[in-house]
C-alpha atoms as a PDB file:
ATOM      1  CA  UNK A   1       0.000   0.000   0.000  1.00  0.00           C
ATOM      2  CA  UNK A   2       3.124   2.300  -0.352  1.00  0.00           C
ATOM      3  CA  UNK A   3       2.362   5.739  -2.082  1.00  0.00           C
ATOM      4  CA  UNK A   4      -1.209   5.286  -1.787  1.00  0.00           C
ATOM      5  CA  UNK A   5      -3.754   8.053  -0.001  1.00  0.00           C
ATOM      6  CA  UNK A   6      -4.130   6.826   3.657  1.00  0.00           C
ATOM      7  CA  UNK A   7      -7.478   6.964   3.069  1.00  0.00           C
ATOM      8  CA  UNK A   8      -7.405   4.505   0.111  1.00  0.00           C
ATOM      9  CA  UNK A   9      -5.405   2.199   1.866  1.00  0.00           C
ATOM     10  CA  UNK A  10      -7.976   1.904   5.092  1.00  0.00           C
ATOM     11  CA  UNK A  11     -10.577   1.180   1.992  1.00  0.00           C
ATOM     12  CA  UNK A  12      -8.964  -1.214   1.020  1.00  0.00           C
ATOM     13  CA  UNK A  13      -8.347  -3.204   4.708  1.00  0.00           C
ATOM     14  CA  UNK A  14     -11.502  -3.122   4.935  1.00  0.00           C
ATOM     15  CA  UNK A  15     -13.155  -4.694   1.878  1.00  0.00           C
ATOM     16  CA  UNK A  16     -10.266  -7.236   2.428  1.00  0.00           C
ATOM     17  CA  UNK A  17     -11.425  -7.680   6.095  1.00  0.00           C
ATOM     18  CA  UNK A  18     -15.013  -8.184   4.984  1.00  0.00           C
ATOM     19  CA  UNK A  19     -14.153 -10.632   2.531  1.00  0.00           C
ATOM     20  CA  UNK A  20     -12.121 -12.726   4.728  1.00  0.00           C
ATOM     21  CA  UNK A  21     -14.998 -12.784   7.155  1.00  0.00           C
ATOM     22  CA  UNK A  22     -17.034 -13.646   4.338  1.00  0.00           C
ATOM     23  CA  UNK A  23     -15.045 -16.631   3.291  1.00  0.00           C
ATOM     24  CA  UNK A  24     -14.524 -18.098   7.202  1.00  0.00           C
ATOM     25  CA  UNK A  25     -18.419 -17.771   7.228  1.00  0.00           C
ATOM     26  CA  UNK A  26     -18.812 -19.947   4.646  1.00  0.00           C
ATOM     27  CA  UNK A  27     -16.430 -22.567   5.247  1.00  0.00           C
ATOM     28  CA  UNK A  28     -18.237 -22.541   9.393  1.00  0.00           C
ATOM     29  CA  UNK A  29     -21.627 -23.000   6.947  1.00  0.00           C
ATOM     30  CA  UNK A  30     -19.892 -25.774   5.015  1.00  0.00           C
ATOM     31  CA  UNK A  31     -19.345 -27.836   8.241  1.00  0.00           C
ATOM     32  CA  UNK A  32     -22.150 -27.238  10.193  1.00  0.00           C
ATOM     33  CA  UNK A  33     -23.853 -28.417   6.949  1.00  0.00           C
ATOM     34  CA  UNK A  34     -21.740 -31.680   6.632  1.00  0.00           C
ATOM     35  CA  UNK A  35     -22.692 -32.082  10.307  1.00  0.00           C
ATOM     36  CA  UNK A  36     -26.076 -31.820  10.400  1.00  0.00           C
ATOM     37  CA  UNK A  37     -26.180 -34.331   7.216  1.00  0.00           C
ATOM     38  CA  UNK A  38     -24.263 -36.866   9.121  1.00  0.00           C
ATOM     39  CA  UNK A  39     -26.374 -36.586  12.231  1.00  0.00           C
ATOM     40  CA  UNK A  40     -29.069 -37.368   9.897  1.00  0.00           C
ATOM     41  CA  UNK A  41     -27.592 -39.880   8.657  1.00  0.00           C
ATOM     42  CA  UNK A  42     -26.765 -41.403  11.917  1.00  0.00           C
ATOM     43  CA  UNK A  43     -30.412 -40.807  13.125  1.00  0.00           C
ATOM     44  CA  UNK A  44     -31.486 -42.475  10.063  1.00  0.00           C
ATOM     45  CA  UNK A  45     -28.992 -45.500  10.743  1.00  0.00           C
ATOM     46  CA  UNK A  46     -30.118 -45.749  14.154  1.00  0.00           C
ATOM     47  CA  UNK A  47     -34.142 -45.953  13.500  1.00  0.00           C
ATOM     48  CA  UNK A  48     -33.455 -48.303  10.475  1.00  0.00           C
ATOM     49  CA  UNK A  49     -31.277 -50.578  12.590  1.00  0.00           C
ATOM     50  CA  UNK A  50     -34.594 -51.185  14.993  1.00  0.00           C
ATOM     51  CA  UNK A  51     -35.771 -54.490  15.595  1.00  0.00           C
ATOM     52  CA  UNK A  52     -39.666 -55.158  14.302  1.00  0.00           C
ATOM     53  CA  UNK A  53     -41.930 -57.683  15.436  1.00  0.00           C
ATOM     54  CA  UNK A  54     -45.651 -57.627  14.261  1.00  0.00           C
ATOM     55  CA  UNK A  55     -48.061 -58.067  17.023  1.00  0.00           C
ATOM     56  CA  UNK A  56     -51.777 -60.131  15.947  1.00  0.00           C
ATOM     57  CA  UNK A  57     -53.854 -58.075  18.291  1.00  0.00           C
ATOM     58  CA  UNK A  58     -57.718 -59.193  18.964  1.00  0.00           C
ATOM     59  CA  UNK A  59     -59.995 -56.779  20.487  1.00  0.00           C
ATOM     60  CA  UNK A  60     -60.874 -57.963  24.125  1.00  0.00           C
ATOM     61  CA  UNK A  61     -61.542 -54.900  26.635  1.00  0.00           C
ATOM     62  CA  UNK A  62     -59.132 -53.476  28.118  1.00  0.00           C
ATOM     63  CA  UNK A  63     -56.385 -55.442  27.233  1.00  0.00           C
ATOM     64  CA  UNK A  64     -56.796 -55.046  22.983  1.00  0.00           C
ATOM     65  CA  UNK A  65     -59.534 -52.096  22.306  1.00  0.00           C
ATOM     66  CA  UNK A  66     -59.867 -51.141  18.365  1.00  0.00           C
ATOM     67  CA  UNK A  67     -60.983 -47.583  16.996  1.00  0.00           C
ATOM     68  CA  UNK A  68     -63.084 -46.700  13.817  1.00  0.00           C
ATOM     69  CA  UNK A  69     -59.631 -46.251  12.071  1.00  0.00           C
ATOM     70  CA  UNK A  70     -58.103 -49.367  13.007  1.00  0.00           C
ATOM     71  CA  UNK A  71     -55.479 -48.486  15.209  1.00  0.00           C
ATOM     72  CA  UNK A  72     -55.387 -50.530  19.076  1.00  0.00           C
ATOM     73  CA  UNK A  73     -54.821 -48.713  22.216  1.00  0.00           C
ATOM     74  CA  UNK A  74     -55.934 -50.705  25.440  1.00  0.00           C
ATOM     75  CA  UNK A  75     -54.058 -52.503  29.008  1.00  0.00           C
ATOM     76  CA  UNK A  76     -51.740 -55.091  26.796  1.00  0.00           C
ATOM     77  CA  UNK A  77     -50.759 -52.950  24.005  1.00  0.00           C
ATOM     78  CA  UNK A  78     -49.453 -50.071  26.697  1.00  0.00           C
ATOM     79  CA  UNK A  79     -47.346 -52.948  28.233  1.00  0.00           C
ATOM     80  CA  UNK A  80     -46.132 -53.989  25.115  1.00  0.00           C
ATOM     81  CA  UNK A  81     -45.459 -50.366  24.067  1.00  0.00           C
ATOM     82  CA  UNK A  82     -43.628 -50.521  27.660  1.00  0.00           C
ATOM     83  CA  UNK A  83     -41.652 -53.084  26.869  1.00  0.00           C
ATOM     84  CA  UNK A  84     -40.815 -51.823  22.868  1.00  0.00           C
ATOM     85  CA  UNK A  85     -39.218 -48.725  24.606  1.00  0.00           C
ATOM     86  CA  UNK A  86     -37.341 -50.566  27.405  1.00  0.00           C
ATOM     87  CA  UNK A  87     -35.717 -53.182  25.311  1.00  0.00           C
ATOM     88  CA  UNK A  88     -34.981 -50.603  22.271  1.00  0.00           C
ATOM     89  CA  UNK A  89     -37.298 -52.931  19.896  1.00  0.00           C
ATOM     90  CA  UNK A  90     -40.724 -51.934  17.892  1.00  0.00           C
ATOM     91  CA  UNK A  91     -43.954 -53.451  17.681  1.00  0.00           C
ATOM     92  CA  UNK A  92     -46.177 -53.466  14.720  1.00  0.00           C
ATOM     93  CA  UNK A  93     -50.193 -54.205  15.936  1.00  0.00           C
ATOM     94  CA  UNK A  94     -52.284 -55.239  13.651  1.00  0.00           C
ATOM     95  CA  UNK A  95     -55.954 -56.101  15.184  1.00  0.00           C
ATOM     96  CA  UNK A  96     -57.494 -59.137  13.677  1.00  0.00           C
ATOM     97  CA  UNK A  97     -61.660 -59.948  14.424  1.00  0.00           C
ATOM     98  CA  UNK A  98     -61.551 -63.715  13.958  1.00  0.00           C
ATOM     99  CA  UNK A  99     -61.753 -66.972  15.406  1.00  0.00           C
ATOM    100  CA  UNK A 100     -59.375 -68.033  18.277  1.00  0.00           C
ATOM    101  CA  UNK A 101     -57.648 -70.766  16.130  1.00  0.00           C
ATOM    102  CA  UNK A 102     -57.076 -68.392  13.351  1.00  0.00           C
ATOM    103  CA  UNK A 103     -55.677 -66.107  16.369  1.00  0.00           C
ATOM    104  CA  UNK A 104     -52.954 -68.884  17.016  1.00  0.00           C
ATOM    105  CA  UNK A 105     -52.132 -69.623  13.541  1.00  0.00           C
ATOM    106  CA  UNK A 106     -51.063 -66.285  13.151  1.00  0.00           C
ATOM    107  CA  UNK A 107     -48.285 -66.954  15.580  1.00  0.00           C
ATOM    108  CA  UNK A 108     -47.885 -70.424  14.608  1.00  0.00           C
ATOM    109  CA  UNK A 109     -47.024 -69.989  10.773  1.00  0.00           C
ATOM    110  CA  UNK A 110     -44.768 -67.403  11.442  1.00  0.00           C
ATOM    111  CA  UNK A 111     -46.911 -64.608   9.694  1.00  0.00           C
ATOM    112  CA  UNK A 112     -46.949 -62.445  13.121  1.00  0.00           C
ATOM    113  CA  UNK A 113     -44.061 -62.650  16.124  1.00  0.00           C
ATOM    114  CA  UNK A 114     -46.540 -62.494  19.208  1.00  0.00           C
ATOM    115  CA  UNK A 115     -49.926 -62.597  20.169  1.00  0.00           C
ATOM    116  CA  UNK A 116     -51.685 -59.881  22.519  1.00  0.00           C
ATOM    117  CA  UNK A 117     -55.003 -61.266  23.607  1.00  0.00           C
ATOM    118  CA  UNK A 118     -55.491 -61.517  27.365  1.00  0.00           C
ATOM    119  CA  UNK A 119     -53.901 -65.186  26.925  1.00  0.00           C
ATOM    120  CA  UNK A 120     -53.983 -67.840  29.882  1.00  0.00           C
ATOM    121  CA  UNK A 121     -50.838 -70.036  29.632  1.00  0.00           C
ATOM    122  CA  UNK A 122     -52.034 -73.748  29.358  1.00  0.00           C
ATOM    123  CA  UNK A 123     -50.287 -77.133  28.731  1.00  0.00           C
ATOM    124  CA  UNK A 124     -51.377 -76.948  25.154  1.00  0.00           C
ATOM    125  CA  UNK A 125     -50.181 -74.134  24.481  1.00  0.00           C
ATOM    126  CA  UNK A 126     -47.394 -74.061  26.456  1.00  0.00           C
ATOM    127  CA  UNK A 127     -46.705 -76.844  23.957  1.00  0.00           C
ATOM    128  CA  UNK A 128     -46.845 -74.617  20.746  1.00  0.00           C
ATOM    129  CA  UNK A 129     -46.001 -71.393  21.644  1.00  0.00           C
ATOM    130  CA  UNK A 130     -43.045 -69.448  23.455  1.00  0.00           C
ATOM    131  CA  UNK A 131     -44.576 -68.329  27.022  1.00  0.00           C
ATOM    132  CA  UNK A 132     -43.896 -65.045  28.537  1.00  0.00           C
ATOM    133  CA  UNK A 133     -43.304 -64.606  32.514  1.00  0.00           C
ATOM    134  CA  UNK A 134     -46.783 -63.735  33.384  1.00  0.00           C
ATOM    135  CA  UNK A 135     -47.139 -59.671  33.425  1.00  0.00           C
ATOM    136  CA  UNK A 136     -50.069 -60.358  36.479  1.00  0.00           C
ATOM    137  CA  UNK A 137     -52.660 -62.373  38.038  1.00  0.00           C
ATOM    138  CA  UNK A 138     -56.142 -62.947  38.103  1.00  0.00           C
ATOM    139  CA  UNK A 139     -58.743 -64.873  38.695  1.00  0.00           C
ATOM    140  CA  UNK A 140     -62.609 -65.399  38.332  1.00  0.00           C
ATOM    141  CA  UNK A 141     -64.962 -63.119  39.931  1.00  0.00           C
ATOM    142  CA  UNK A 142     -68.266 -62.284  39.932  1.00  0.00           C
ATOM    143  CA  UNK A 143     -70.154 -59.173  39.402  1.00  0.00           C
ATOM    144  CA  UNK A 144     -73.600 -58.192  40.665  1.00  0.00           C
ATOM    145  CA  UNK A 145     -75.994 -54.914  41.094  1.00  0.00           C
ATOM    146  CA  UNK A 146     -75.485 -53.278  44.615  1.00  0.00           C
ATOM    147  CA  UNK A 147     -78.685 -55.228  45.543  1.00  0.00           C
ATOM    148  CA  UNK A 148     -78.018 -58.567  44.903  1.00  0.00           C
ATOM    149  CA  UNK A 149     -75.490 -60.291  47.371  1.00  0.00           C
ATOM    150  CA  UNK A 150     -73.349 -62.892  45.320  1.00  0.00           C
ATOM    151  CA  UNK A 151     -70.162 -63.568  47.020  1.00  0.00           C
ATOM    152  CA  UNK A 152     -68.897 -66.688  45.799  1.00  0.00           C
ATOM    153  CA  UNK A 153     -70.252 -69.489  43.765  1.00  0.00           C
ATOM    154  CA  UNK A 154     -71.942 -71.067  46.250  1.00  0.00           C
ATOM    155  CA  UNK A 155     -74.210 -68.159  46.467  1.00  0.00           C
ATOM    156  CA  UNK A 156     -75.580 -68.531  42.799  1.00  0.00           C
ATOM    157  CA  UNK A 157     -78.219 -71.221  43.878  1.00  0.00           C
ATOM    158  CA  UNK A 158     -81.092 -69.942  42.793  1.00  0.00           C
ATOM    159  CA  UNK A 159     -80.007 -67.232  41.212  1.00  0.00           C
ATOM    160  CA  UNK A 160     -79.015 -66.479  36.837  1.00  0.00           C
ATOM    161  CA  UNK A 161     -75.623 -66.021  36.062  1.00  0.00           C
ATOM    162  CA  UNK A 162     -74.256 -64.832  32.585  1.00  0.00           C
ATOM    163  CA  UNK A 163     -70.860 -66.542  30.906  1.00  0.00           C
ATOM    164  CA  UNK A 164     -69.472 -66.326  27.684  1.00  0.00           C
ATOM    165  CA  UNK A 165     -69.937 -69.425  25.636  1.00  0.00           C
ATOM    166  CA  UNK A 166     -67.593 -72.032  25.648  1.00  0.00           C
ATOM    167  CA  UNK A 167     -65.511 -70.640  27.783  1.00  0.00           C
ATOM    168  CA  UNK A 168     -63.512 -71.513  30.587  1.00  0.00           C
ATOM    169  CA  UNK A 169     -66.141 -69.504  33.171  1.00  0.00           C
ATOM    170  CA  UNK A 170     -68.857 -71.637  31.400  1.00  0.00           C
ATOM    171  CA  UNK A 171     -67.000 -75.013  32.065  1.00  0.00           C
ATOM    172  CA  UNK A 172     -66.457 -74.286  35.794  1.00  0.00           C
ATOM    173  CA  UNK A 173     -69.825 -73.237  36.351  1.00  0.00           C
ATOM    174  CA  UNK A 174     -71.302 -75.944  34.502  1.00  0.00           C
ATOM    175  CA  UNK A 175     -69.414 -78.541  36.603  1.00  0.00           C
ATOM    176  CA  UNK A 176     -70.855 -77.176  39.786  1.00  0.00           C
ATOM    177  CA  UNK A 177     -71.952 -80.208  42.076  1.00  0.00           C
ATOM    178  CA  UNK A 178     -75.630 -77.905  42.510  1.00  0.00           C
ATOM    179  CA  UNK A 179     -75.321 -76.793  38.540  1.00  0.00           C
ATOM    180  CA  UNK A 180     -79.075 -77.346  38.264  1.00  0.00           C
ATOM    181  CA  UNK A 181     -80.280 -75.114  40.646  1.00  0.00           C
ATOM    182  CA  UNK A 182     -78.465 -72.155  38.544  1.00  0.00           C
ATOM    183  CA  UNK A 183     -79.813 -69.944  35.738  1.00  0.00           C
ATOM    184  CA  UNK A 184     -76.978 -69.864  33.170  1.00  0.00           C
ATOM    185  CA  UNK A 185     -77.260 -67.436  30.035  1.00  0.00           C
ATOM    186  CA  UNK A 186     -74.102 -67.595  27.683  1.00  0.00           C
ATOM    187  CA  UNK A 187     -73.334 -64.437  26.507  1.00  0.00           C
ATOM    188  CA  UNK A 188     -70.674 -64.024  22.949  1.00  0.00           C
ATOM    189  CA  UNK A 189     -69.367 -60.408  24.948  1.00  0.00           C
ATOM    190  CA  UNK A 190     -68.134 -59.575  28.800  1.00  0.00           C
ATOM    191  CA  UNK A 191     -69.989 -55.614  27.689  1.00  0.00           C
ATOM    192  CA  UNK A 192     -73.256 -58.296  27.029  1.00  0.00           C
ATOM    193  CA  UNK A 193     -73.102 -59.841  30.357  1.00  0.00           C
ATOM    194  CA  UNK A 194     -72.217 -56.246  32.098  1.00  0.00           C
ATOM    195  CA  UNK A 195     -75.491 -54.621  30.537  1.00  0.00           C
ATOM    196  CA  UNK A 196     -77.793 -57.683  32.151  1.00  0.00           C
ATOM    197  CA  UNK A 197     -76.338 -57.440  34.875  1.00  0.00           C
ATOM    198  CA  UNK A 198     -77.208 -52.990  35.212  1.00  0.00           C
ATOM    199  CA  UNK A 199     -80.737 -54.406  33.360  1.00  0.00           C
ATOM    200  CA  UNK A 200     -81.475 -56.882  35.875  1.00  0.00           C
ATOM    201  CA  UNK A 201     -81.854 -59.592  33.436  1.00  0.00           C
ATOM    202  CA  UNK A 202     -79.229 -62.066  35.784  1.00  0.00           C
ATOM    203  CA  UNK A 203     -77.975 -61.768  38.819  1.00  0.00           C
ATOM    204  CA  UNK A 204     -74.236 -62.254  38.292  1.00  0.00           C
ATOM    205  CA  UNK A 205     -72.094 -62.203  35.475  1.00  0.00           C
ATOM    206  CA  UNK A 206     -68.978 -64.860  35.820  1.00  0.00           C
ATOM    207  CA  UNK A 207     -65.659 -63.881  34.126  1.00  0.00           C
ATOM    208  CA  UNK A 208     -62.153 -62.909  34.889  1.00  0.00           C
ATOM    209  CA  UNK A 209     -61.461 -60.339  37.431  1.00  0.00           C
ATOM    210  CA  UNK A 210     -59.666 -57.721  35.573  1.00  0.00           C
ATOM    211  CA  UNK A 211     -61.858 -57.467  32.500  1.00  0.00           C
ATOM    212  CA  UNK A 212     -65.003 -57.095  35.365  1.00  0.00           C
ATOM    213  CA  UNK A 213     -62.859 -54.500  37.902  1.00  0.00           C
ATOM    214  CA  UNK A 214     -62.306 -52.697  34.360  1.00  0.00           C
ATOM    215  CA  UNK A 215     -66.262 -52.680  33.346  1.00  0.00           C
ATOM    216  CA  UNK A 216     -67.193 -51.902  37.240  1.00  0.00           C
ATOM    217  CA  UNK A 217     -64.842 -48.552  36.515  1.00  0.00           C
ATOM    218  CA  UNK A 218     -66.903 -47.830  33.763  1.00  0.00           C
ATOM    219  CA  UNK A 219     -70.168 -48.137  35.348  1.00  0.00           C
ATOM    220  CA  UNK A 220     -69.647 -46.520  38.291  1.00  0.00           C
ATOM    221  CA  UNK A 221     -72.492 -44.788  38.859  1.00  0.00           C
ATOM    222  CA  UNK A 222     -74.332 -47.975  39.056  1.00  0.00           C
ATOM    223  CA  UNK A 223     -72.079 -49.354  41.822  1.00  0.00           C
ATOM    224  CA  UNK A 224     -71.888 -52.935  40.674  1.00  0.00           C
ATOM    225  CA  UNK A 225     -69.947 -55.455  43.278  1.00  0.00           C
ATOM    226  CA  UNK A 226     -67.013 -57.818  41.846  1.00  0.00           C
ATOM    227  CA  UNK A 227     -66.476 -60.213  44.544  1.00  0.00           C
ATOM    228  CA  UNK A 228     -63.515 -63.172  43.838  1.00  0.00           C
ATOM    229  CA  UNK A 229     -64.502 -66.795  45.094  1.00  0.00           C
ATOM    230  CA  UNK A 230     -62.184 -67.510  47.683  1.00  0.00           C
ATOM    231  CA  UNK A 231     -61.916 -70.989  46.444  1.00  0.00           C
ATOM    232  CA  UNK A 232     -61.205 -69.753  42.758  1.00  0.00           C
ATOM    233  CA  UNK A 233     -57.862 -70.809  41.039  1.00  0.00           C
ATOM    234  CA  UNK A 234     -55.822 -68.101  39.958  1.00  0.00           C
ATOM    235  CA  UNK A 235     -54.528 -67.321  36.589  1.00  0.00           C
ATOM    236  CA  UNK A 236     -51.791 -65.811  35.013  1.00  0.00           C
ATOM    237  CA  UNK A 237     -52.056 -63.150  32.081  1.00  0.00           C
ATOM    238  CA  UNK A 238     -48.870 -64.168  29.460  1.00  0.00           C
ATOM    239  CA  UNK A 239     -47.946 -62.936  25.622  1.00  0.00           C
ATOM    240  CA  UNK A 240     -47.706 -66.124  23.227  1.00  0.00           C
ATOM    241  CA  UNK A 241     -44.581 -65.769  21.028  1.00  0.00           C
ATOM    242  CA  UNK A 242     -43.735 -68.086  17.723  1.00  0.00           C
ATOM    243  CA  UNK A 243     -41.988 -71.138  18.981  1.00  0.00           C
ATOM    244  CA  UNK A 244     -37.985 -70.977  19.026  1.00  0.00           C
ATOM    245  CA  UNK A 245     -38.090 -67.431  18.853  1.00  0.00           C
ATOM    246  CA  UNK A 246     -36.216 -67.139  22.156  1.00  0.00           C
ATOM    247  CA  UNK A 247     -34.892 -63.960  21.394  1.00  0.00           C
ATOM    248  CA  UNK A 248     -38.281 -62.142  21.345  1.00  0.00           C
ATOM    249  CA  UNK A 249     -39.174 -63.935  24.364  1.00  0.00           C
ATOM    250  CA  UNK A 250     -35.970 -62.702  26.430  1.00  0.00           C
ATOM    251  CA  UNK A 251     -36.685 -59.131  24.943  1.00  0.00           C
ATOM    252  CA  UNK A 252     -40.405 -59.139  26.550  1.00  0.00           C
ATOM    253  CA  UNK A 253     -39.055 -60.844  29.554  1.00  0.00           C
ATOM    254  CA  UNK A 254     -36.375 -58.573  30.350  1.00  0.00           C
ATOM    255  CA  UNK A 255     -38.730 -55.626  29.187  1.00  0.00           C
ATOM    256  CA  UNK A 256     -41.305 -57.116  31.474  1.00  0.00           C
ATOM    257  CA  UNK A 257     -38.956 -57.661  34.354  1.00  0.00           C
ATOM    258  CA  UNK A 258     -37.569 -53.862  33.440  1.00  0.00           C
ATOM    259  CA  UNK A 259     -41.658 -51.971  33.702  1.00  0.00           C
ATOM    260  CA  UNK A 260     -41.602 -53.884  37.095  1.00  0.00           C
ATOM    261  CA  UNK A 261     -38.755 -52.392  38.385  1.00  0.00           C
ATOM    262  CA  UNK A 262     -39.399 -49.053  37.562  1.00  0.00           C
ATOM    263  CA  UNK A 263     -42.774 -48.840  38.467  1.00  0.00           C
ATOM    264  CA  UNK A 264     -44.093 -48.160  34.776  1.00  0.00           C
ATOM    265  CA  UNK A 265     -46.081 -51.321  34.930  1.00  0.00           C
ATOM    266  CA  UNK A 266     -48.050 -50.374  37.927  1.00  0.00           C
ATOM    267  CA  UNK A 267     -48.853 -46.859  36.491  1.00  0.00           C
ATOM    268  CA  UNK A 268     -50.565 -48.922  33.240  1.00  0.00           C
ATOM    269  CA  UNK A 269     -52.422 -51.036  35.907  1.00  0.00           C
ATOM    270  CA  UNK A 270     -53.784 -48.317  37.622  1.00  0.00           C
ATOM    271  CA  UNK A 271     -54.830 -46.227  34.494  1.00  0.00           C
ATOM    272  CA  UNK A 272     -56.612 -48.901  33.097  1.00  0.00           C
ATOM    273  CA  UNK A 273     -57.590 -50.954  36.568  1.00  0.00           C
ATOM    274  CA  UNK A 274     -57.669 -47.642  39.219  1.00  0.00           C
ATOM    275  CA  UNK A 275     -56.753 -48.669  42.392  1.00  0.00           C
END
């Protein structure tokens, strides 16, 4: 800058400071850019690395409960969802309205990982399926109008009771050593059974505990009793899983074993259950 005005020459500095800043800015752009792209990237990576199982779901309240659009919400699905976050994994649902053996050959053939269903563990199925630890216990119960005093089974001489058909509820009652001197209507919905019992059409309905406690919830204004035989055999609530597929099964174990620890599971209880 020798021989030129002073005031040239501070011109000058300056344009050349402004385009150095200029070019630093840019390069600062160019690798916050590359960043961001490879945190997208690694985002990207990261979801499509997830493990997916597909879940047959069948609508049973509360455990399974279907909208108008399809999607399931409902006890067992919030476990499972639970679970999914726990153990890193995802769950597909997808809620099927058919019969119980087509429910199992779901599993079975390999065409869905697990089954979400309320499901009792039995021999037989013990025999087919992968069995989860149980997630909780239950057992029958029955449920009555605020008038009516049904305690236990023995108190349903003389009295109507509602089951649902060839089930397990039906079987017990039916074996009763004074089965004669009960009423039994078989009912093809626990929500059927709940709304003779609130019409007065039987005196009892007969089912598992939680699905009852659940409707009792829901009709509290009518203040219906659920009262557990003290002689009833308890039950366990499990998820089936495709045979040999012991790694799903330690996932929803160790998941299941994880929502225990941490209390999760007994927040789902008591939003679906209450207290």
């Amino acid at each position: 800058f020798v021989g030129l005005d002073s005031k040239v020459v501070a011109m000058r500095k300056y344009i050349l400071s402004i385009m150095c800043l200029a070019f630093l800015s840019a390069c600062g752009h160019g690798e916050a850019k590359q960043q961001n792209t490879a945190s997208a990237e690694s985002v990207q990576q990261t979801t499509q690395n997830v493990v997916k199982y597909k879940v047959t779901s069948y609508p049973y309240t509360p455990f399974v409960i279907r909208d108008n659009k399809g999607d399931v919400s409902g006890f067992e699905t919030d476990i499972l969802l639970a679970i999914a976050k726990h153990q890193h994994i995802q769950f597909e649902f997808t809620p099927m309205l058919v019969k119980w053996d087509i429910l199992f050959d779901s599993i079975e053939s390999k065409q869905a990982d697990l089954l979400s269903a309320g499901m009792y563990p039995n021999p037989e199925r013990r025999e087919r399926f992968e069995v989860s630890e149980p997630y909780m216990y239950t057992q029958f119960a029955l449920m009555s109008a605020a008038k009516i005093k049904v305690h236990g089974l023995a108190d349903l001489k003389g009295k109507s009771v509602a089951v649902m058909g060839n089930s397990m509820a039906e079987k017990e009652i039916r074996a009763l050593p004074y089965a004669n001197e009960i009423k039994v209507k078989t009912i093809k919905s626990v929500y059927e059974g709940v709304k003779a019992v609130v019409s007065g059409e039987v005196d009892a309905l007969y089912g598992d505990q939680v699905v009852l406690t659940y409707y009792a919830n829901q009709f509290k204004d009518k203040k219906l009793n659920v009262n557990a035989d003290p002689h009833a055999q308890q039950h366990q609530f499990v998820f089936l899983m495709t045979k040999g597929n012991t790694e799903l099964l330690t996932k929803v174990n160790m998941g299941l074993a994880g929502i225990q620890a941490d209390g999760t599971l007994d927040k789902i209880k008591k939003k679906w259950l209450g207290q």
